[in-house]
N, C-alpha and C. Protein backbone atom coordinates (compact mmCIF):
# COMPACT_ATOMS: atom_id res chain seq x y z
N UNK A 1 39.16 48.64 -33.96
CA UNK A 1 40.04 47.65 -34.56
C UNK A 1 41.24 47.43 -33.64
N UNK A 2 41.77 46.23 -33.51
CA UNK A 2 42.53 45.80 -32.71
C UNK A 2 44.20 45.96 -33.48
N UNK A 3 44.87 46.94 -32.84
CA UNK A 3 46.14 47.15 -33.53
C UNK A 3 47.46 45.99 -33.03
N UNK A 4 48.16 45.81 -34.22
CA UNK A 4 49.26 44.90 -33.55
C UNK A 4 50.01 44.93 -32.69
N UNK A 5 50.58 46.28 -32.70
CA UNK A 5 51.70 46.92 -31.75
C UNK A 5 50.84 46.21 -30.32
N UNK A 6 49.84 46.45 -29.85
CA UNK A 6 48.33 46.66 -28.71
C UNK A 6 48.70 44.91 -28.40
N UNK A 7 47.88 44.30 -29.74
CA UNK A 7 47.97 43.31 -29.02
C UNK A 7 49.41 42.24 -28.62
N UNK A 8 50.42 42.51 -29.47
CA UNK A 8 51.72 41.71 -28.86
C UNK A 8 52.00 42.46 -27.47
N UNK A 9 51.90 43.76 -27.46
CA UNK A 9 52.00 44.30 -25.79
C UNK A 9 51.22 43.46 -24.96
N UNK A 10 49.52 43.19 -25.30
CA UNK A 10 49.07 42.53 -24.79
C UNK A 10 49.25 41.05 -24.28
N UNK A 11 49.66 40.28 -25.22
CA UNK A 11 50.24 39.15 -25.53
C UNK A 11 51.48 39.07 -24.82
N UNK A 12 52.25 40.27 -24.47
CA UNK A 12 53.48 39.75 -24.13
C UNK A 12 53.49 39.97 -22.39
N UNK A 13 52.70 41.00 -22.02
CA UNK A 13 52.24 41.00 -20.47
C UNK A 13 51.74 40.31 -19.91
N UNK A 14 50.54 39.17 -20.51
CA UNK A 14 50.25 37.73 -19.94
C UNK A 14 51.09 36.65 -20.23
N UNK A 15 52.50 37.02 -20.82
CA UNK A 15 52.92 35.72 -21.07
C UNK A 15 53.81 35.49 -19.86
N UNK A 16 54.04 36.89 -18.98
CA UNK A 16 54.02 36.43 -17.60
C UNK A 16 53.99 35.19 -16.93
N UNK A 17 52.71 34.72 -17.27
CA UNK A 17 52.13 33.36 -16.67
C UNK A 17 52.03 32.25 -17.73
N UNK A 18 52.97 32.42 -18.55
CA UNK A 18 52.63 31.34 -20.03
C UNK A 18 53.58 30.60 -19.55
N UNK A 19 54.89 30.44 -17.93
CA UNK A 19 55.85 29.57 -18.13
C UNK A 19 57.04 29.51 -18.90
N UNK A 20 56.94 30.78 -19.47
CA UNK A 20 58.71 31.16 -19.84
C UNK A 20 59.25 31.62 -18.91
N UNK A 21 58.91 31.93 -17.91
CA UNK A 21 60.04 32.70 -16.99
C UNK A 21 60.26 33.89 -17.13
N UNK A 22 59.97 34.77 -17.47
CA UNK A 22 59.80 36.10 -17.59
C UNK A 22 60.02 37.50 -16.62
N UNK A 23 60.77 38.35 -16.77
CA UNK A 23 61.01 38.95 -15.70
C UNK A 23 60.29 40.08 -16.27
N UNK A 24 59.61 40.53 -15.23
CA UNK A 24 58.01 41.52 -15.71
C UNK A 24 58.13 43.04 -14.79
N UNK A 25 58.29 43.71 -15.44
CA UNK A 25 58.26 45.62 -14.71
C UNK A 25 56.69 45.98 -14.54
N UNK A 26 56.20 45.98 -13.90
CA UNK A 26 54.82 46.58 -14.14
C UNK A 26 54.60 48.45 -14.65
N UNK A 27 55.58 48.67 -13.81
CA UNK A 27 55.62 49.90 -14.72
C UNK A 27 55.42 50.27 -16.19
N UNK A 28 56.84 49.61 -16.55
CA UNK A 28 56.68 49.65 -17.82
C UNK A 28 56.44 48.60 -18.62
N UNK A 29 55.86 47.80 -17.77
CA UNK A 29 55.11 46.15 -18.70
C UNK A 29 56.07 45.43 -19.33
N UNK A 30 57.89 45.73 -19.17
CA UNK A 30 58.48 44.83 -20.23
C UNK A 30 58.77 43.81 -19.55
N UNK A 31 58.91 42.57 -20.30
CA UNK A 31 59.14 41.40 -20.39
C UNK A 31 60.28 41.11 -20.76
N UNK A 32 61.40 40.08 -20.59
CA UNK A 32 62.46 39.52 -20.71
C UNK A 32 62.30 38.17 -20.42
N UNK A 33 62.43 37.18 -22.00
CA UNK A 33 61.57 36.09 -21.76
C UNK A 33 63.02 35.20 -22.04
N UNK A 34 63.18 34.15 -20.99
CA UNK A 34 64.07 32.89 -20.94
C UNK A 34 64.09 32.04 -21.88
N UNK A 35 62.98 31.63 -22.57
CA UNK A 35 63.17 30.44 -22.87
C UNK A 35 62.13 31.19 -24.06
N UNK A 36 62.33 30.35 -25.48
CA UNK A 36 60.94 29.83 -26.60
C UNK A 36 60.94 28.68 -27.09
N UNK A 37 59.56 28.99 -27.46
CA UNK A 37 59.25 27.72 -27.65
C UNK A 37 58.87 27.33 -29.43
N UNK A 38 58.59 26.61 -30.21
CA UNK A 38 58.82 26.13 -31.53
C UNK A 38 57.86 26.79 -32.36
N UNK A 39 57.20 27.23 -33.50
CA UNK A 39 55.64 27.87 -34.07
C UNK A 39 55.16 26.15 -34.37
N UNK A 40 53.93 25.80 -34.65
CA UNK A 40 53.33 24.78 -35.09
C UNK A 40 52.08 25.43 -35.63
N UNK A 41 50.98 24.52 -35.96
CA UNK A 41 50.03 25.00 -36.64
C UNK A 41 48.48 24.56 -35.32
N UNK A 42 47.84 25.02 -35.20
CA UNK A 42 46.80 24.90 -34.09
C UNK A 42 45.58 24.94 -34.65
N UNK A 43 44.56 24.09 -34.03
CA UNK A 43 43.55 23.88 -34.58
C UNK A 43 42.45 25.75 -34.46
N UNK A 44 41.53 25.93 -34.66
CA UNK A 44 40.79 26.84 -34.13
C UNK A 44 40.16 26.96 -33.11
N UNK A 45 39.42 25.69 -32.69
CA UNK A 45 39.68 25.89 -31.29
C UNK A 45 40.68 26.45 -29.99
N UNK A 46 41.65 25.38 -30.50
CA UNK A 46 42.86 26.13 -29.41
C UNK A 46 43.37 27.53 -29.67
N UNK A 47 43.13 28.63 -31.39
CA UNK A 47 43.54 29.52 -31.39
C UNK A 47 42.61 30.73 -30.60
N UNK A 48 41.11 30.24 -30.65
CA UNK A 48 40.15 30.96 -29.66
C UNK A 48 40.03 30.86 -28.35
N UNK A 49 40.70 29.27 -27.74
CA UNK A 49 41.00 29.52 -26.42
C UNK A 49 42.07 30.41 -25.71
N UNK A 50 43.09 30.17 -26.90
CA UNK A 50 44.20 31.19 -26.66
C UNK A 50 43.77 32.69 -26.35
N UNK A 51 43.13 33.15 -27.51
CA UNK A 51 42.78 34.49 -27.46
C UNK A 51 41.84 34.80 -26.40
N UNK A 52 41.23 34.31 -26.01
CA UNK A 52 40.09 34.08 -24.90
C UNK A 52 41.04 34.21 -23.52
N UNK A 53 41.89 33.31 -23.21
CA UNK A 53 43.03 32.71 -22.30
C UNK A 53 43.42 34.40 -22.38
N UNK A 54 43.93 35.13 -23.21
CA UNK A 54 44.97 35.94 -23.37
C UNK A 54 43.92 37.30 -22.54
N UNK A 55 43.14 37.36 -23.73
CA UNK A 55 41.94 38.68 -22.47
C UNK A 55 41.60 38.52 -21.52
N UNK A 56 41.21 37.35 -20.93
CA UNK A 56 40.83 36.66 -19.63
C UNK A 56 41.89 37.37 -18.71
N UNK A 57 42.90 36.93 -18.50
CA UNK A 57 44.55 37.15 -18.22
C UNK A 57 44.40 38.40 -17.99
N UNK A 58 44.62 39.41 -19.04
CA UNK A 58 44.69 40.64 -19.35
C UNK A 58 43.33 41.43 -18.19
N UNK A 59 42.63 41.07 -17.98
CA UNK A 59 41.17 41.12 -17.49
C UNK A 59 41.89 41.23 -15.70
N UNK A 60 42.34 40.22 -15.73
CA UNK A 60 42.98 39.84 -14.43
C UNK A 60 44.35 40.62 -13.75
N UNK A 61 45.43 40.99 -14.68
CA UNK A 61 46.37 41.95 -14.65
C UNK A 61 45.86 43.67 -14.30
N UNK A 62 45.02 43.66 -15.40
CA UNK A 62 44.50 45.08 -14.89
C UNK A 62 44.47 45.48 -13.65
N UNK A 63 43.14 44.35 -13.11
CA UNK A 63 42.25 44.54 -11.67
C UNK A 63 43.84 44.33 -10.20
N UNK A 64 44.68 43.44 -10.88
CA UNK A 64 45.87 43.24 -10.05
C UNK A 64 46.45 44.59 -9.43
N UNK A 65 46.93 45.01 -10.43
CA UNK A 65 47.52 46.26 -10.81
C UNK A 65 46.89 47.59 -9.99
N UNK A 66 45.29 47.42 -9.90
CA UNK A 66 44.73 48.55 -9.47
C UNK A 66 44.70 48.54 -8.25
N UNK A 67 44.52 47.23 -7.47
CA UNK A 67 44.02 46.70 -6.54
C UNK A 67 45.56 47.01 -5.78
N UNK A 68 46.72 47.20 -6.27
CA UNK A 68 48.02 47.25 -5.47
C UNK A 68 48.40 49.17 -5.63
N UNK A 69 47.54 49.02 -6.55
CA UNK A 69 48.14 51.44 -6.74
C UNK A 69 49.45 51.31 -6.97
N UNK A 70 50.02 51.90 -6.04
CA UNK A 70 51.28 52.97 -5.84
C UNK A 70 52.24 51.67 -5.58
N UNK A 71 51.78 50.70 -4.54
CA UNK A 71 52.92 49.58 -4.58
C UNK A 71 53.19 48.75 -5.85
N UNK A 72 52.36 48.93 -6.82
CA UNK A 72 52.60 48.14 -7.67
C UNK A 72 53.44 48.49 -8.69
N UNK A 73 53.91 50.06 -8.61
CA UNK A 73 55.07 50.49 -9.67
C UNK A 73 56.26 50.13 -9.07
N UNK A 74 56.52 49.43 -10.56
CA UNK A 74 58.39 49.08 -10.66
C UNK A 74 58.79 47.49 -9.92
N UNK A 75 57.34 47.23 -9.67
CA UNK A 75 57.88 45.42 -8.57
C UNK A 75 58.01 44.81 -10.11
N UNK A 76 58.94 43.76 -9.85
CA UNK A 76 59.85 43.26 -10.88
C UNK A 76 59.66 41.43 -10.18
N UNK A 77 58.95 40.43 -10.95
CA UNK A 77 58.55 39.33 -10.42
C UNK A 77 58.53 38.25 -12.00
N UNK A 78 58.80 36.84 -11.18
CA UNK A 78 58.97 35.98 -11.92
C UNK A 78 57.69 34.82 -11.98
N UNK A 79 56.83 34.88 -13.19
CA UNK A 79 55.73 33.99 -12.43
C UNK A 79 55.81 32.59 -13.70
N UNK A 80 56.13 31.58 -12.99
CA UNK A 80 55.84 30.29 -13.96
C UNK A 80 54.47 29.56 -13.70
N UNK A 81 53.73 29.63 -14.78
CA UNK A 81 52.50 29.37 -15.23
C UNK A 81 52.60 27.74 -14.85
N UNK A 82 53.35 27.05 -15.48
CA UNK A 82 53.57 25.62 -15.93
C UNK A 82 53.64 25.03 -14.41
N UNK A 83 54.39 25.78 -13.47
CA UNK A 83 54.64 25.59 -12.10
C UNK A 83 53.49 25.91 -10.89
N UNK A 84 53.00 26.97 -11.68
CA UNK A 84 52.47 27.70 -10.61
C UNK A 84 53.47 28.64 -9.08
N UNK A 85 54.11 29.17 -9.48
CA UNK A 85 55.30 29.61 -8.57
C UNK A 85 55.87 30.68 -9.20
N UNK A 86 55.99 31.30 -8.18
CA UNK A 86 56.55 32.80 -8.49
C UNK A 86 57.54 33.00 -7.60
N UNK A 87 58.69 33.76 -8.14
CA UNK A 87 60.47 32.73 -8.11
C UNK A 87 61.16 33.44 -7.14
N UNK A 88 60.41 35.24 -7.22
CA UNK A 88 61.49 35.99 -5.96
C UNK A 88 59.61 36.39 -5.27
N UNK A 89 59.00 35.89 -4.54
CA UNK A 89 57.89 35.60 -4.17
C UNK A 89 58.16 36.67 -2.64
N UNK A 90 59.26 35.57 -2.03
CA UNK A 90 59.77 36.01 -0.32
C UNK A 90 59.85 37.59 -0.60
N UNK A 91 60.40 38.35 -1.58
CA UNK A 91 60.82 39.80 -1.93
C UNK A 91 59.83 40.40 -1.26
N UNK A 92 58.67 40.08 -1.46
CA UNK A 92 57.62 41.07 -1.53
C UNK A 92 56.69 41.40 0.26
N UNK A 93 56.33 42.23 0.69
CA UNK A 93 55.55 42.61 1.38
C UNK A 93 54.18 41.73 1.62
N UNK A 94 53.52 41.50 2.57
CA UNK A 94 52.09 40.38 2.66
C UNK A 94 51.11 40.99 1.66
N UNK A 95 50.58 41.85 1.86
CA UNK A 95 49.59 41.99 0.55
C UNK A 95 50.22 41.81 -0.65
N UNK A 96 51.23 42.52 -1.27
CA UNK A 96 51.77 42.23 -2.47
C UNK A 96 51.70 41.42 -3.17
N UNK A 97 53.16 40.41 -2.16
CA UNK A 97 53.20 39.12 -2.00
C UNK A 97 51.56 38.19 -2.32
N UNK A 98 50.39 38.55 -1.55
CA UNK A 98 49.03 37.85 -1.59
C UNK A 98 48.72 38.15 -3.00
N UNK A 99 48.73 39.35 -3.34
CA UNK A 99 48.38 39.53 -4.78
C UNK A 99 48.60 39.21 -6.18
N UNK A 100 50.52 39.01 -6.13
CA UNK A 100 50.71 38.36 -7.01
C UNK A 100 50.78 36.98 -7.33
N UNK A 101 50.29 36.34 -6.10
CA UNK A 101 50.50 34.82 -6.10
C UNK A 101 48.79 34.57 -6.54
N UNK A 102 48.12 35.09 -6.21
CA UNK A 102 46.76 35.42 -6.12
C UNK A 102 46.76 35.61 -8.07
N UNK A 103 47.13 36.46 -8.55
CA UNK A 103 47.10 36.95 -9.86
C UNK A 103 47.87 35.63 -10.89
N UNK A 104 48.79 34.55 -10.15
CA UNK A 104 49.55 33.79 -11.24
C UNK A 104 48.69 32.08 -11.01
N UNK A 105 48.14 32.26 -9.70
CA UNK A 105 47.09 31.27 -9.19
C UNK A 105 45.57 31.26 -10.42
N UNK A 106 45.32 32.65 -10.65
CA UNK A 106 44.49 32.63 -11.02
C UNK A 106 44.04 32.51 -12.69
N UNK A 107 45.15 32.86 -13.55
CA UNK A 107 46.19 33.09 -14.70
C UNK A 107 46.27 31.70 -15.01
N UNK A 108 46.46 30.85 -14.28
CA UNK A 108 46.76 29.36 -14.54
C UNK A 108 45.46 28.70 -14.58
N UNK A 109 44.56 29.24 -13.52
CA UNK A 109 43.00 28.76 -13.84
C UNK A 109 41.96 29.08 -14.97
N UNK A 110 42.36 30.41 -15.49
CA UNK A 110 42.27 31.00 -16.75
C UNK A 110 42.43 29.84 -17.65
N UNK A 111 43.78 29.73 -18.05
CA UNK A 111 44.47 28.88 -18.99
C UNK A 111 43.39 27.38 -19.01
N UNK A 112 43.30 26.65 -17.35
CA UNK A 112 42.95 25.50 -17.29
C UNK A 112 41.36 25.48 -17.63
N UNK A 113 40.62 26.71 -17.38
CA UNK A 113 39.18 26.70 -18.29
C UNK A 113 39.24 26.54 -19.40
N UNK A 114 40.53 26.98 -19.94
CA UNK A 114 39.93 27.25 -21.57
C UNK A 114 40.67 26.03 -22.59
N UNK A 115 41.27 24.92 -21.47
CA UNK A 115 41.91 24.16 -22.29
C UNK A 115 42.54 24.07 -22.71
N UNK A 116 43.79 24.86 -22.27
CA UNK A 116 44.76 25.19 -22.57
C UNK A 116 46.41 24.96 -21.35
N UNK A 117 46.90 24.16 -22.03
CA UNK A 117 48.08 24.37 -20.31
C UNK A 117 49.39 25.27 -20.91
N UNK A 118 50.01 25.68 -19.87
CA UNK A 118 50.91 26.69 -20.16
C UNK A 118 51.93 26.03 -21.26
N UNK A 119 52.33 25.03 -21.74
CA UNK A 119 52.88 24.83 -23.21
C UNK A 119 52.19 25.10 -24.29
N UNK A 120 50.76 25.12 -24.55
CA UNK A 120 50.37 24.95 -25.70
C UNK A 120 50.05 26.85 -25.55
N UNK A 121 49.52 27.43 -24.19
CA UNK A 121 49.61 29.07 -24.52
C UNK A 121 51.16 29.30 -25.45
N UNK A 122 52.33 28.92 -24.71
CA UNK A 122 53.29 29.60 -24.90
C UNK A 122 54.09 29.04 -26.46
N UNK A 123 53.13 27.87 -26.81
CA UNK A 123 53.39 27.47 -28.36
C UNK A 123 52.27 28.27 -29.27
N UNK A 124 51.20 28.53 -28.88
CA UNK A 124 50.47 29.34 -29.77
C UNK A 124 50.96 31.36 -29.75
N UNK A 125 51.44 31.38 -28.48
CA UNK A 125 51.70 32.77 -28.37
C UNK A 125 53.18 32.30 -29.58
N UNK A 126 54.42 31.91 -29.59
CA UNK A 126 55.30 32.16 -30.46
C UNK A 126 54.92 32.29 -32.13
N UNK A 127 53.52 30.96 -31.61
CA UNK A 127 53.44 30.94 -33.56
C UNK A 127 52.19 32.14 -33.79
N UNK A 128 52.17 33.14 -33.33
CA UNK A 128 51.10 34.29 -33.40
C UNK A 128 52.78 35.23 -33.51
N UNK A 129 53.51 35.42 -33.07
CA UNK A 129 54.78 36.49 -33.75
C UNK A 129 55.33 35.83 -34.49
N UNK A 130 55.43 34.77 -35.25
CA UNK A 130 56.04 34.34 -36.00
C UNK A 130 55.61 33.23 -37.54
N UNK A 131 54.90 33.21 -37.50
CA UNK A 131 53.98 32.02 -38.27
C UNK A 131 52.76 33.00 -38.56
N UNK A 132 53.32 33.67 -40.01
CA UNK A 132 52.32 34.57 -41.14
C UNK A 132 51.18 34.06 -41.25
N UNK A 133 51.20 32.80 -41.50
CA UNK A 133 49.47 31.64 -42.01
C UNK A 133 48.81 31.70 -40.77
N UNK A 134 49.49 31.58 -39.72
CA UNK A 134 48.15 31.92 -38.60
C UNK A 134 47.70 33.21 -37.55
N UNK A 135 49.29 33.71 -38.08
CA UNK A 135 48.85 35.30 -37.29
C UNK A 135 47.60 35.75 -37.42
N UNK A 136 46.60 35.54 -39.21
CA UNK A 136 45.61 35.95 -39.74
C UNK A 136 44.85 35.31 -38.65
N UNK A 137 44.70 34.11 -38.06
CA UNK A 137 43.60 33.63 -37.59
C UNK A 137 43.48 34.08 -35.93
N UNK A 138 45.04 34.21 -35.70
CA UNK A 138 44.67 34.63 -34.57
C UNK A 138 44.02 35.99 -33.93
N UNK A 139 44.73 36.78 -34.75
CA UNK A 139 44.46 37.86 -34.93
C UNK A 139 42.61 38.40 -35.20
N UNK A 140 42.31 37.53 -35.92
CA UNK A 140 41.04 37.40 -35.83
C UNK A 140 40.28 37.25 -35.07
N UNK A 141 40.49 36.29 -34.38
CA UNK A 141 40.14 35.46 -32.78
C UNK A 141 39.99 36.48 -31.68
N UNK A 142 41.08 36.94 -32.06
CA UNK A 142 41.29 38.45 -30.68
C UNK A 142 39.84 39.49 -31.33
N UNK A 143 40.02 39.94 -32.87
CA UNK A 143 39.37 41.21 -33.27
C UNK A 143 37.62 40.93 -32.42
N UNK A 144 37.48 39.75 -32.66
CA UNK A 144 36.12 38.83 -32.85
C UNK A 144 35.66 39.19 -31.04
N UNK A 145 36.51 38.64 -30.21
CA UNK A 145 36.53 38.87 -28.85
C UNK A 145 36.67 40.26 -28.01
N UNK A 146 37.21 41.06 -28.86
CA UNK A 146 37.25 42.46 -28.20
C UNK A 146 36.00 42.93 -28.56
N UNK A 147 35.20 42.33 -29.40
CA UNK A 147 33.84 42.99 -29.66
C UNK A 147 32.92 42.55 -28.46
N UNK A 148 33.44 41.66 -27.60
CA UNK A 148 32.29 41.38 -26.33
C UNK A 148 32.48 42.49 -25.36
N UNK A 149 31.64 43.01 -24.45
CA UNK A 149 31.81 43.88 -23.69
C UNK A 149 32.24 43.69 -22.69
N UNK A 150 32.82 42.43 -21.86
CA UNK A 150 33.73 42.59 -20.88
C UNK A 150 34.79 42.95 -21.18
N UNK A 151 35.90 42.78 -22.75
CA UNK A 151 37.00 43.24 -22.88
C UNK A 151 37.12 44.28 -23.97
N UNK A 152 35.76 45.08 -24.13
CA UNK A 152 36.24 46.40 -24.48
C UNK A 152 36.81 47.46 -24.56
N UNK A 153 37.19 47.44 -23.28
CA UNK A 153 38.01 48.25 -22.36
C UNK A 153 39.36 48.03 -22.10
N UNK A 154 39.60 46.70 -22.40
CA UNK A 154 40.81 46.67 -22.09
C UNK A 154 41.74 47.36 -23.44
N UNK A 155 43.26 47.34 -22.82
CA UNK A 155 43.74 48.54 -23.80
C UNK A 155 44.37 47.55 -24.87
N UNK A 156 44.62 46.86 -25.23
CA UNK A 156 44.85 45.63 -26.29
C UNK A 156 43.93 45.74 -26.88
N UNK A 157 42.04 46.37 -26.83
CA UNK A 157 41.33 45.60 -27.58
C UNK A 157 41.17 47.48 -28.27
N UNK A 158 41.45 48.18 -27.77
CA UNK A 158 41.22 49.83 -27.93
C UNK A 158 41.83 50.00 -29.15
């Protein structure tokens, strides 16, 4: 069963690339988000692309993460989804640097499979913490999707 605490952690580490602006610790995964955006009500489709969008993402962070080890604790980066651009970019070292541009490049292609552009992620991610009538559905969406076996594993779906 997919716990809440799990998935807003989850939810809030890809929102990285949702185009709030976000300043992201990999260490400790927190987020410090600039800007929100309004709750509305979303069809089901867009709440399964979301959730889809969100593991996808999550799928992609992991492999980031592993793929950098030891350099990847404590880098502190700004990635806008909506832009495609990541804000203290020059900071970083050439692989790094390749990786995380590589990881917000790819985050955005995520999003653009599933039909989704970085406003409507970052309007469905607010109305999933905030908007009771659809938390149920989203929440669902996610439970439904962690049952496939590519994102079993991930720790949002644990």
């Amino acid at each position: 069963m997919v716990s809440h605490s799990l998935l807003v952690a989850g939810i809030a580490a890809v929102s990285v690339l949702s185009g709030l602006v976000p300043s992201w610790n990999l260490r400790s995964s927190t987020l410090e988000f600039s800007q929100t955006a309004r709750a509305q009500s979303f069809s089901a489709d867009k709440i399964q692309s979301f959730a889809r969008s969100t593991l996808e993402i999550e799928l992609a962070r992991e492999a980031a993460l592993q793929s950098l080890g030891a350099e990847g604790r404590g880098i502190r980066f700004e990635c806008d989804l909506g832009a495609g651009t990541v804000a203290n970019l020059s900071s970083f070292s050439g692989e790094t640097r390749q990786q995380i541009q590589s990881f917000c490049n790819q985050s955005q292609a995520i999003l653009q499979q599933n039909g989704l552009s970085a406003a409507d992620f970052r309007q469905i991610k607010t109305t999933y913490e905030r908007n009771p009538a659809q938390y149920t559905q989203i929440t669902g969406a996610f439970q439904r999707l962690c049952q496939e076996g590519r994102f079993r594993n991930l720790q949002i779906c644990r």
